[in-house]
N, C-alpha and C. Protein backbone atom coordinates (compact mmCIF):
# COMPACT_ATOMS: atom_id res chain seq x y z
N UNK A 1 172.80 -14.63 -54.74
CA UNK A 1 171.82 -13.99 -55.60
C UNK A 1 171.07 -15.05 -56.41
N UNK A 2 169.92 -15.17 -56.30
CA UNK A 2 168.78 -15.41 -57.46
C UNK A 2 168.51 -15.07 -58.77
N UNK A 3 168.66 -15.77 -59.87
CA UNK A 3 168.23 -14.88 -61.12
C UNK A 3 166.62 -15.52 -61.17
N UNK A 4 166.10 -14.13 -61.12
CA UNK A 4 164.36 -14.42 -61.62
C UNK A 4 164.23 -13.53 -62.43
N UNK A 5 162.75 -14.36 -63.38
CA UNK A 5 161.92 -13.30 -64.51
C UNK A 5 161.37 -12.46 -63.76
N UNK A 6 160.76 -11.20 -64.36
CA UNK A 6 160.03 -10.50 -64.03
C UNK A 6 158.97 -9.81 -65.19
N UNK A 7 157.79 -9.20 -64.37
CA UNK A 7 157.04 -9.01 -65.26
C UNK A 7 157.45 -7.58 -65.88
N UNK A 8 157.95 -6.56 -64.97
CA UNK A 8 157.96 -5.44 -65.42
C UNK A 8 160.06 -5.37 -65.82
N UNK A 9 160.81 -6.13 -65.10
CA UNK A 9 161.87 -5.68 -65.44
C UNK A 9 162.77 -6.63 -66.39
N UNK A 10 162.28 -7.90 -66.65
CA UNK A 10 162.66 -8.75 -67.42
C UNK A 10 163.77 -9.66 -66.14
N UNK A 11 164.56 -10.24 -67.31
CA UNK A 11 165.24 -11.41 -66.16
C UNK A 11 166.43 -10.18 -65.17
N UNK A 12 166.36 -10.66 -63.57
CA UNK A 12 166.99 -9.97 -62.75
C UNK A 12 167.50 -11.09 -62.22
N UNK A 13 168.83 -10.18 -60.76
CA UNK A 13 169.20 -11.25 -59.31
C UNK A 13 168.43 -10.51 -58.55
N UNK A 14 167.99 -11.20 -57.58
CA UNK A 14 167.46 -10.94 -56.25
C UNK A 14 168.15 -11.50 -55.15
N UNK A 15 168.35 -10.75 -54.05
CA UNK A 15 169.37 -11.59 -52.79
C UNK A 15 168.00 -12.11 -52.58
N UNK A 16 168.47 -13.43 -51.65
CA UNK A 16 167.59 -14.06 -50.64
C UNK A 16 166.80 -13.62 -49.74
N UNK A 17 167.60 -12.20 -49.45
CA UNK A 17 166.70 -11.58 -48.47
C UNK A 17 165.50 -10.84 -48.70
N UNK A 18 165.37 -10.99 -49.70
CA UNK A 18 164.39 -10.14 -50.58
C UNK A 18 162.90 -11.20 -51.16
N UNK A 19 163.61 -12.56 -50.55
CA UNK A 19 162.74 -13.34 -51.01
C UNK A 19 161.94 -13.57 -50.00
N UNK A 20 160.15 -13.53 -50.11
CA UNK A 20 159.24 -14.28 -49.13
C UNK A 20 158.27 -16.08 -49.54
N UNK A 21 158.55 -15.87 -48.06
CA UNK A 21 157.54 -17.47 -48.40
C UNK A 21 156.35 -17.22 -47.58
N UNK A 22 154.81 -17.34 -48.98
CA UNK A 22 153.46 -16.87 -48.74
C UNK A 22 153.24 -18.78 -48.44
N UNK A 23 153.02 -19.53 -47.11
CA UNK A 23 152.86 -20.57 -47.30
C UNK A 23 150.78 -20.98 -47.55
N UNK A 24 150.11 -19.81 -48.05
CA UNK A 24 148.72 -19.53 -48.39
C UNK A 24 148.15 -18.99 -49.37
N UNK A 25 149.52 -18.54 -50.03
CA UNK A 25 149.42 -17.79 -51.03
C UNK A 25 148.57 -16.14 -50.95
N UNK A 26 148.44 -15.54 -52.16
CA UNK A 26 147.81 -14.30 -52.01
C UNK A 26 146.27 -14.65 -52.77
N UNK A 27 145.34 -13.91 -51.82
CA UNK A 27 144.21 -14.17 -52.40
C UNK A 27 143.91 -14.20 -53.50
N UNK A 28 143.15 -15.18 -54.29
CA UNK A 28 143.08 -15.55 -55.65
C UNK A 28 143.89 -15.97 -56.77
N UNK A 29 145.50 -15.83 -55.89
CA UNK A 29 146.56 -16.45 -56.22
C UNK A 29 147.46 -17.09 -55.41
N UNK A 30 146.41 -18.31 -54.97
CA UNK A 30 146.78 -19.07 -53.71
C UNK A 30 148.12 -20.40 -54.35
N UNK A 31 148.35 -20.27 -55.78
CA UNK A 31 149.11 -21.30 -56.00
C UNK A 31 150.79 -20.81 -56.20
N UNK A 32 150.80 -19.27 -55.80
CA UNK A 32 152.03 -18.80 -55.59
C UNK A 32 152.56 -18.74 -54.59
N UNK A 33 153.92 -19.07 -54.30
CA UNK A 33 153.98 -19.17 -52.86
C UNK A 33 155.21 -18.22 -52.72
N UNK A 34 155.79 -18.27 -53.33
CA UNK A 34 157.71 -17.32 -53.37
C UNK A 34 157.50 -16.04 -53.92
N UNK A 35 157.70 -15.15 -53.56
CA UNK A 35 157.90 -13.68 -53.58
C UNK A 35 158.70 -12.85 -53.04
N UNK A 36 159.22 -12.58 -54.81
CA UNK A 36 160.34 -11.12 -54.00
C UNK A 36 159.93 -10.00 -54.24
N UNK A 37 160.47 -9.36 -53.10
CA UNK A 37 160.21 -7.64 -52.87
C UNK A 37 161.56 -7.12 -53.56
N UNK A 38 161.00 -6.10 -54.55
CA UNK A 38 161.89 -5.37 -55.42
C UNK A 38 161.90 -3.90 -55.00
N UNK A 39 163.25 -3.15 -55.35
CA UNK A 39 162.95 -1.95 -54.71
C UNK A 39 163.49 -1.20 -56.14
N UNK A 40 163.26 -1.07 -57.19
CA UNK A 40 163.93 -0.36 -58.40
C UNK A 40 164.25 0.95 -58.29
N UNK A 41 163.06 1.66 -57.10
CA UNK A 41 163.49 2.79 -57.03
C UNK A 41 164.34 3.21 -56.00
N UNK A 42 164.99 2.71 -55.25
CA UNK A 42 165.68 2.69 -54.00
C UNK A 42 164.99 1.91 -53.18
N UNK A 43 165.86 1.82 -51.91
CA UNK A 43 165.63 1.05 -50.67
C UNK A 43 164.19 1.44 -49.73
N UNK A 44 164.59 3.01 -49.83
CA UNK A 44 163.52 3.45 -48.80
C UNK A 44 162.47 4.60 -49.60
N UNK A 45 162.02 3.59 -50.77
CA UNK A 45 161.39 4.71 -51.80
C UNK A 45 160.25 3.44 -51.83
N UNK A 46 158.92 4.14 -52.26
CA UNK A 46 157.76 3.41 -52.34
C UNK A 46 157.00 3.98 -53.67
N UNK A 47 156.67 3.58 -54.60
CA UNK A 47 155.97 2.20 -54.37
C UNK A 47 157.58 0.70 -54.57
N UNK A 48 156.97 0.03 -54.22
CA UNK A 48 157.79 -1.33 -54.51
C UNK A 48 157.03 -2.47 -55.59
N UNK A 49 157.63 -3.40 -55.71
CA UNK A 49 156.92 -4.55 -56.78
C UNK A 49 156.91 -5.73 -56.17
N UNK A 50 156.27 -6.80 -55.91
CA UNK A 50 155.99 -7.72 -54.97
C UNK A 50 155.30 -8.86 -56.40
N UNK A 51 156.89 -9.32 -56.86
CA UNK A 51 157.19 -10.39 -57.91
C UNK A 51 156.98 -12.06 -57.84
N UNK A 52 155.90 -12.26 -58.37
CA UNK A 52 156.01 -13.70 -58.46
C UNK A 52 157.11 -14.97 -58.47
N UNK A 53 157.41 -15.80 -58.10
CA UNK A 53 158.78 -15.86 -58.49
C UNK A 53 158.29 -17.47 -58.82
N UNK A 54 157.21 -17.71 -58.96
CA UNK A 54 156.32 -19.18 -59.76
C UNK A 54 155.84 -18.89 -61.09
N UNK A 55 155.57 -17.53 -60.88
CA UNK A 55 155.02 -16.98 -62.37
C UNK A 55 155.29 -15.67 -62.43
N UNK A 56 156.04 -15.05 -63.50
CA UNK A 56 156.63 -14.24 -64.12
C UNK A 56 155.48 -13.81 -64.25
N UNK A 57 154.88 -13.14 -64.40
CA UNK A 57 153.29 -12.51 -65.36
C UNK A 57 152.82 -11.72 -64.07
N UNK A 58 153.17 -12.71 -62.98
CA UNK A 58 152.15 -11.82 -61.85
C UNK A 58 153.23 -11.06 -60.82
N UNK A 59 152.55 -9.63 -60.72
CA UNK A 59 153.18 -8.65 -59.72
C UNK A 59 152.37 -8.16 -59.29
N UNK A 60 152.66 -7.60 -58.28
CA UNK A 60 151.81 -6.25 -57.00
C UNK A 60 152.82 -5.21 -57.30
N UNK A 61 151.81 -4.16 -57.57
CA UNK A 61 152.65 -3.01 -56.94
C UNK A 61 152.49 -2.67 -55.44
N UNK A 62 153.47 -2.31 -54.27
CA UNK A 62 152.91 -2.18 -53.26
C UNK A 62 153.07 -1.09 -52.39
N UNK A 63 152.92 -0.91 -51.34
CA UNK A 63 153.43 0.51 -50.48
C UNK A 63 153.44 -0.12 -49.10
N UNK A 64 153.84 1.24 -48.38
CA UNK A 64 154.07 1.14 -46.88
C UNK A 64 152.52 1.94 -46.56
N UNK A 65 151.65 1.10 -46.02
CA UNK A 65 150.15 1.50 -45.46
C UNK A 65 150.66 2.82 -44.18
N UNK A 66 151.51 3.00 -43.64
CA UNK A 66 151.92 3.82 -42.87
C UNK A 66 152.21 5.38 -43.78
N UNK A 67 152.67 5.42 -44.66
CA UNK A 67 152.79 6.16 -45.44
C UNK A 67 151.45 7.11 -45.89
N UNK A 68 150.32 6.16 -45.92
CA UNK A 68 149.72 6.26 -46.82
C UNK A 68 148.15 6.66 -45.62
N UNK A 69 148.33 5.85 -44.28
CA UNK A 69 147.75 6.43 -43.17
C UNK A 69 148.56 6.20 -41.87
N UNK A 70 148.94 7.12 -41.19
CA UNK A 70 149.47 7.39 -40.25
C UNK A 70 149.28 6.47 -39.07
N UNK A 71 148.35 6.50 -38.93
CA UNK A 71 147.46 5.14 -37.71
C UNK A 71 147.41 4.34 -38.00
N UNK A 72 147.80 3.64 -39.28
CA UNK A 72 147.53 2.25 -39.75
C UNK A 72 147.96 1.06 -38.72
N UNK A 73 147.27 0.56 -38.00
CA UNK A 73 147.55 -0.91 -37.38
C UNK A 73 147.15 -2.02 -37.74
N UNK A 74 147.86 -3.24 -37.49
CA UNK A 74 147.67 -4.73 -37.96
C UNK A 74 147.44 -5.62 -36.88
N UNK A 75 145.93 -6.02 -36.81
CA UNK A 75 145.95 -7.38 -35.84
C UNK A 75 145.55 -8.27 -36.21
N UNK A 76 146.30 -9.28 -35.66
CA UNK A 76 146.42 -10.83 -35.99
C UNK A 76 145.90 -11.59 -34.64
N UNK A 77 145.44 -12.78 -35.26
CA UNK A 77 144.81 -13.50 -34.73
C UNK A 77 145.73 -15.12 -34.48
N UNK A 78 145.55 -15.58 -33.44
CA UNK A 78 146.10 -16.73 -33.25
C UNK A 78 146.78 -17.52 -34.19
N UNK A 79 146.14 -18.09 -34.86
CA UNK A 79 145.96 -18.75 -36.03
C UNK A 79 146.99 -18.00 -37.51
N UNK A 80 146.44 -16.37 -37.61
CA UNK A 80 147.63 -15.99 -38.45
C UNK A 80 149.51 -15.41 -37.71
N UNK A 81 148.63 -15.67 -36.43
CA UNK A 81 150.14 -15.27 -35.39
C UNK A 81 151.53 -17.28 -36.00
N UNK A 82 150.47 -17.50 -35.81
CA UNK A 82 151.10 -19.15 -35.85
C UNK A 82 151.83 -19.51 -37.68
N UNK A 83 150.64 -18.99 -38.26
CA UNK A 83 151.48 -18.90 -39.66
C UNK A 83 152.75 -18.13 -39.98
N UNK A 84 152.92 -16.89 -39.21
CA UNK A 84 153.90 -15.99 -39.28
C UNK A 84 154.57 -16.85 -38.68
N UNK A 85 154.81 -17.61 -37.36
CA UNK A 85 155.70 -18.16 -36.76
C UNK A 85 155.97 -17.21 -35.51
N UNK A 86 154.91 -16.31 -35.29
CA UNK A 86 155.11 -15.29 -34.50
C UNK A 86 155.27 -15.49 -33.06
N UNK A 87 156.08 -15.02 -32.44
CA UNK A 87 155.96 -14.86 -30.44
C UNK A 87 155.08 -13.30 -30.08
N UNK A 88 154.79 -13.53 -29.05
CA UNK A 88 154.13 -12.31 -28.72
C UNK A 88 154.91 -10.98 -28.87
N UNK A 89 155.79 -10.95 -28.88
CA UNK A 89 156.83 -9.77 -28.89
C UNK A 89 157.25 -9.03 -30.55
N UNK A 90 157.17 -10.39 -31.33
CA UNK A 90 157.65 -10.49 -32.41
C UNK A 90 157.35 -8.93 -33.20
N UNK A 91 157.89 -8.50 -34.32
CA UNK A 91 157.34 -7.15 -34.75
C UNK A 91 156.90 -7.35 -36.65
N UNK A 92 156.57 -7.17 -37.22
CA UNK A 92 155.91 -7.28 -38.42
C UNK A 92 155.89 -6.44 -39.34
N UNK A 93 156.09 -5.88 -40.76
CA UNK A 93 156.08 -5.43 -41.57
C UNK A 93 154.67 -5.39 -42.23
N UNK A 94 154.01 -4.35 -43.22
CA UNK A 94 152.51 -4.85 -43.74
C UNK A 94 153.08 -3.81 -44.97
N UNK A 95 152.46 -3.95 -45.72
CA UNK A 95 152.43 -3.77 -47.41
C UNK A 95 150.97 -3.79 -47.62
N UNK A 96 150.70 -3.04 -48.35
CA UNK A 96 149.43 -2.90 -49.31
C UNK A 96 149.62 -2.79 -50.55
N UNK A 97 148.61 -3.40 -51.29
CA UNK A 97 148.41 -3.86 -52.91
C UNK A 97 147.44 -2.58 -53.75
N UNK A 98 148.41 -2.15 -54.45
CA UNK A 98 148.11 -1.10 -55.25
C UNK A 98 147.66 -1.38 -56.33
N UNK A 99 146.05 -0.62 -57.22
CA UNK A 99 145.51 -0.77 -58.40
C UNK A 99 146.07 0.43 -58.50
N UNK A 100 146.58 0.63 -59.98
CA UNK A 100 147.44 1.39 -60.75
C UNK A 100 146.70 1.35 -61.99
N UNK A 101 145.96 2.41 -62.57
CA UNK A 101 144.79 2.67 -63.47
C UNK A 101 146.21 3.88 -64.32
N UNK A 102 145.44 3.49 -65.85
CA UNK A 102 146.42 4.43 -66.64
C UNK A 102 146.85 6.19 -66.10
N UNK A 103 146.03 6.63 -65.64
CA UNK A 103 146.74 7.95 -64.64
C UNK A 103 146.82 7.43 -63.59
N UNK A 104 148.07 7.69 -63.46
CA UNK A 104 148.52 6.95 -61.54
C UNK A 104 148.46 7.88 -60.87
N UNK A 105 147.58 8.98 -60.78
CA UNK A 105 147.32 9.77 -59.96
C UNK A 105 146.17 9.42 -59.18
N UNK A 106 145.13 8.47 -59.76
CA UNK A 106 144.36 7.80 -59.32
C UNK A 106 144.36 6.52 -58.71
N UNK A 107 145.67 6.18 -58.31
CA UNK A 107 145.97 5.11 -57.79
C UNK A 107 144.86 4.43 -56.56
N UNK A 108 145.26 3.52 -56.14
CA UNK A 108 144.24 3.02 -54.99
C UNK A 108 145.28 1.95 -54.25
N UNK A 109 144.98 1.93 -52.83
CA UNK A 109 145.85 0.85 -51.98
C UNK A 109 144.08 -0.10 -51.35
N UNK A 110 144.62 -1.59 -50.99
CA UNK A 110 143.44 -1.90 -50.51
C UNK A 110 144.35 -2.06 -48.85
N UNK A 111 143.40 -1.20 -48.03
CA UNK A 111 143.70 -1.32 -46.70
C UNK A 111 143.42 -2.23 -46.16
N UNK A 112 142.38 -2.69 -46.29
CA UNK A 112 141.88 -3.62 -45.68
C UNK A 112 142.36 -5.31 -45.94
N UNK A 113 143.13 -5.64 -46.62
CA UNK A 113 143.43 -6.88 -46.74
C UNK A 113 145.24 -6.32 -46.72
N UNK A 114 145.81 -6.12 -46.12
CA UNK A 114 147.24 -5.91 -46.29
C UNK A 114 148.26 -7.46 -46.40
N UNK A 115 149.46 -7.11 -46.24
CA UNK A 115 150.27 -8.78 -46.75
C UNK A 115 151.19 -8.31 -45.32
N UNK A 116 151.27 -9.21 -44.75
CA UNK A 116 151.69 -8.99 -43.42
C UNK A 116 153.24 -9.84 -43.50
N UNK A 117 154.52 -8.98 -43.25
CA UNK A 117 155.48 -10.14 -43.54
C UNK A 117 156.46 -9.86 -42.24
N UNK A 118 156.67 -11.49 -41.48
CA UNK A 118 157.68 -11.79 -40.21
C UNK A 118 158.90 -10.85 -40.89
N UNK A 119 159.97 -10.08 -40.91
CA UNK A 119 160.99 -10.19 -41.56
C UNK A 119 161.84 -11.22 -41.29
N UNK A 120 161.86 -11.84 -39.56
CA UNK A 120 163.12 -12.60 -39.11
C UNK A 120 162.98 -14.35 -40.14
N UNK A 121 161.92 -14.47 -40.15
CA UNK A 121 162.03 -15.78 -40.93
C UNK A 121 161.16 -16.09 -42.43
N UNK A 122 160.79 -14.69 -42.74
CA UNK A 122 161.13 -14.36 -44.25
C UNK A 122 159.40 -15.27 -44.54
N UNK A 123 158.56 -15.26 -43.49
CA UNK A 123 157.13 -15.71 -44.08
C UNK A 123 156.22 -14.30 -43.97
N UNK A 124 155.13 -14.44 -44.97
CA UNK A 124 154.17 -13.34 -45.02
C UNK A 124 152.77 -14.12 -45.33
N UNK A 125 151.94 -13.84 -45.09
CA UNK A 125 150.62 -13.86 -45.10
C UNK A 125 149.79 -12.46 -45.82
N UNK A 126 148.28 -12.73 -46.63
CA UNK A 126 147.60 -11.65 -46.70
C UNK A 126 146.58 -11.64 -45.60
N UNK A 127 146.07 -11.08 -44.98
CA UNK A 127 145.40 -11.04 -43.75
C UNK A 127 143.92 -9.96 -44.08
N UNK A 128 142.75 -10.57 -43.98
CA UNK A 128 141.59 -9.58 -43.94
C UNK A 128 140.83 -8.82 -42.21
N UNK A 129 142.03 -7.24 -42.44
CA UNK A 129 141.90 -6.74 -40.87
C UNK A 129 140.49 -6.41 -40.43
N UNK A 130 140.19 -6.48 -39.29
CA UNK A 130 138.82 -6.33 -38.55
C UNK A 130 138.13 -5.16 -38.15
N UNK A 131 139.56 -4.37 -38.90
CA UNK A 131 139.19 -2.77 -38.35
C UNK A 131 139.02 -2.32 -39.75
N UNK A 132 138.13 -0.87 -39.58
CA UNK A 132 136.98 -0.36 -40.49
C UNK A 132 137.78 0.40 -41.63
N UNK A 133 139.08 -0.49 -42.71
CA UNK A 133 139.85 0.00 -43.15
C UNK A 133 139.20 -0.33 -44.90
N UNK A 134 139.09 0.52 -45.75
CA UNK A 134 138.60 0.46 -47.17
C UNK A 134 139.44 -0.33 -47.78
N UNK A 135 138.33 -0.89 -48.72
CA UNK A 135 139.48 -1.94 -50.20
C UNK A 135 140.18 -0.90 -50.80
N UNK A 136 139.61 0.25 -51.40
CA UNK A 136 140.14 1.33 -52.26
C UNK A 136 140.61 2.92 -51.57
N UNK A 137 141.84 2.88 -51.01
CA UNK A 137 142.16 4.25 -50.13
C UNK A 137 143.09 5.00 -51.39
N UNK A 138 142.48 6.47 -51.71
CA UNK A 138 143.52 7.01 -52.92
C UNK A 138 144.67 6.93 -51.86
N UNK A 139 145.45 7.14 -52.97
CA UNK A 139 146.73 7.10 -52.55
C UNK A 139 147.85 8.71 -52.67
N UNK A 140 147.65 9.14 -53.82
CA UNK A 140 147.63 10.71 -54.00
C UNK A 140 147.02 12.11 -53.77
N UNK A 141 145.30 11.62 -53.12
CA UNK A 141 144.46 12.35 -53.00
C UNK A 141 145.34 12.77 -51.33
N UNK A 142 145.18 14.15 -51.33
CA UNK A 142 145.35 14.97 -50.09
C UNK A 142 144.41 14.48 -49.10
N UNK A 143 144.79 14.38 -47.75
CA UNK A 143 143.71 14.20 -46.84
C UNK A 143 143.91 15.31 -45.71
N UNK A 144 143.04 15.40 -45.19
CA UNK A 144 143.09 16.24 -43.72
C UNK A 144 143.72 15.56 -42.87
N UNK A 145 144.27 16.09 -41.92
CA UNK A 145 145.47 15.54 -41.15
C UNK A 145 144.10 16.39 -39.91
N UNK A 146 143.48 15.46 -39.14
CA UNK A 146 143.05 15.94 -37.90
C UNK A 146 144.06 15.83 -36.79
């Protein structure tokens, strides 16, 4: 176990496995590189917190984009296949970054830039996808299920 600060829960442990290495950092916070995924509310409960672990101050709230659209797919490109450390077979995890406005009923996920993470060797990337996916998807708003 890890003891790290946090922004929302104060000092915690984190297992290792919980820890990622962004070797690009997250956009506009390219000088962070270590991040753990927190699950406060359970394992298989969303949203999650996606903790700085260079700087205490900075968090994501995040979700499962599957959750949130059914079809959601992730493609990668050579180049971010190689940062993951990926083989063609390999399988991938994606997270989206939640704006959380004082009613969180109005929440927002940005689809379109998701954080793409290997699980087997614990690297993630943020990735800007090519498909026609919004910065701001509500997240509570009902949708039609065609």
């Amino acid at each position: 176990m890890i003891k790290i600060e946090t922004r929302d829960f104060g000092p915690i442990e984190v297992s290792e496995e919980d820890v990622y290495d962004f070797p690009n950092g997250i956009y506009a916070f390219e000088d962070n590189k270590k991040f753990a995924l927190l699950s406060p509310l359970g394992e298989d409960v969303y949203p999650r917190w996606l903790q700085s672990m260079d700087d205490p101050s900075l968090c994501f709230i995040v979700f499962n984009p599957i959750l949130i659209d059914g079809g959601f797919s992730v493609t990668l490109d050579d180049s971010e296949r190689a940062v993951l450390g990926l083989s063609k077979d390999d399988d991938v995890t994606a997270l989206v970054i939640a704006k959380v406005p004082a009613d969180y009923k109005h929440t927002t996920v940005n689809m379109k830039s998701p954080i793409v993470i290997n699980k087997a060797n614990k690297k993630a990337i943020q990735v800007i996808l090519p498909l026609d996916y919004p910065f701001r998807m509500p997240v509570y708003e009902s949708r039609e299920v065609v």
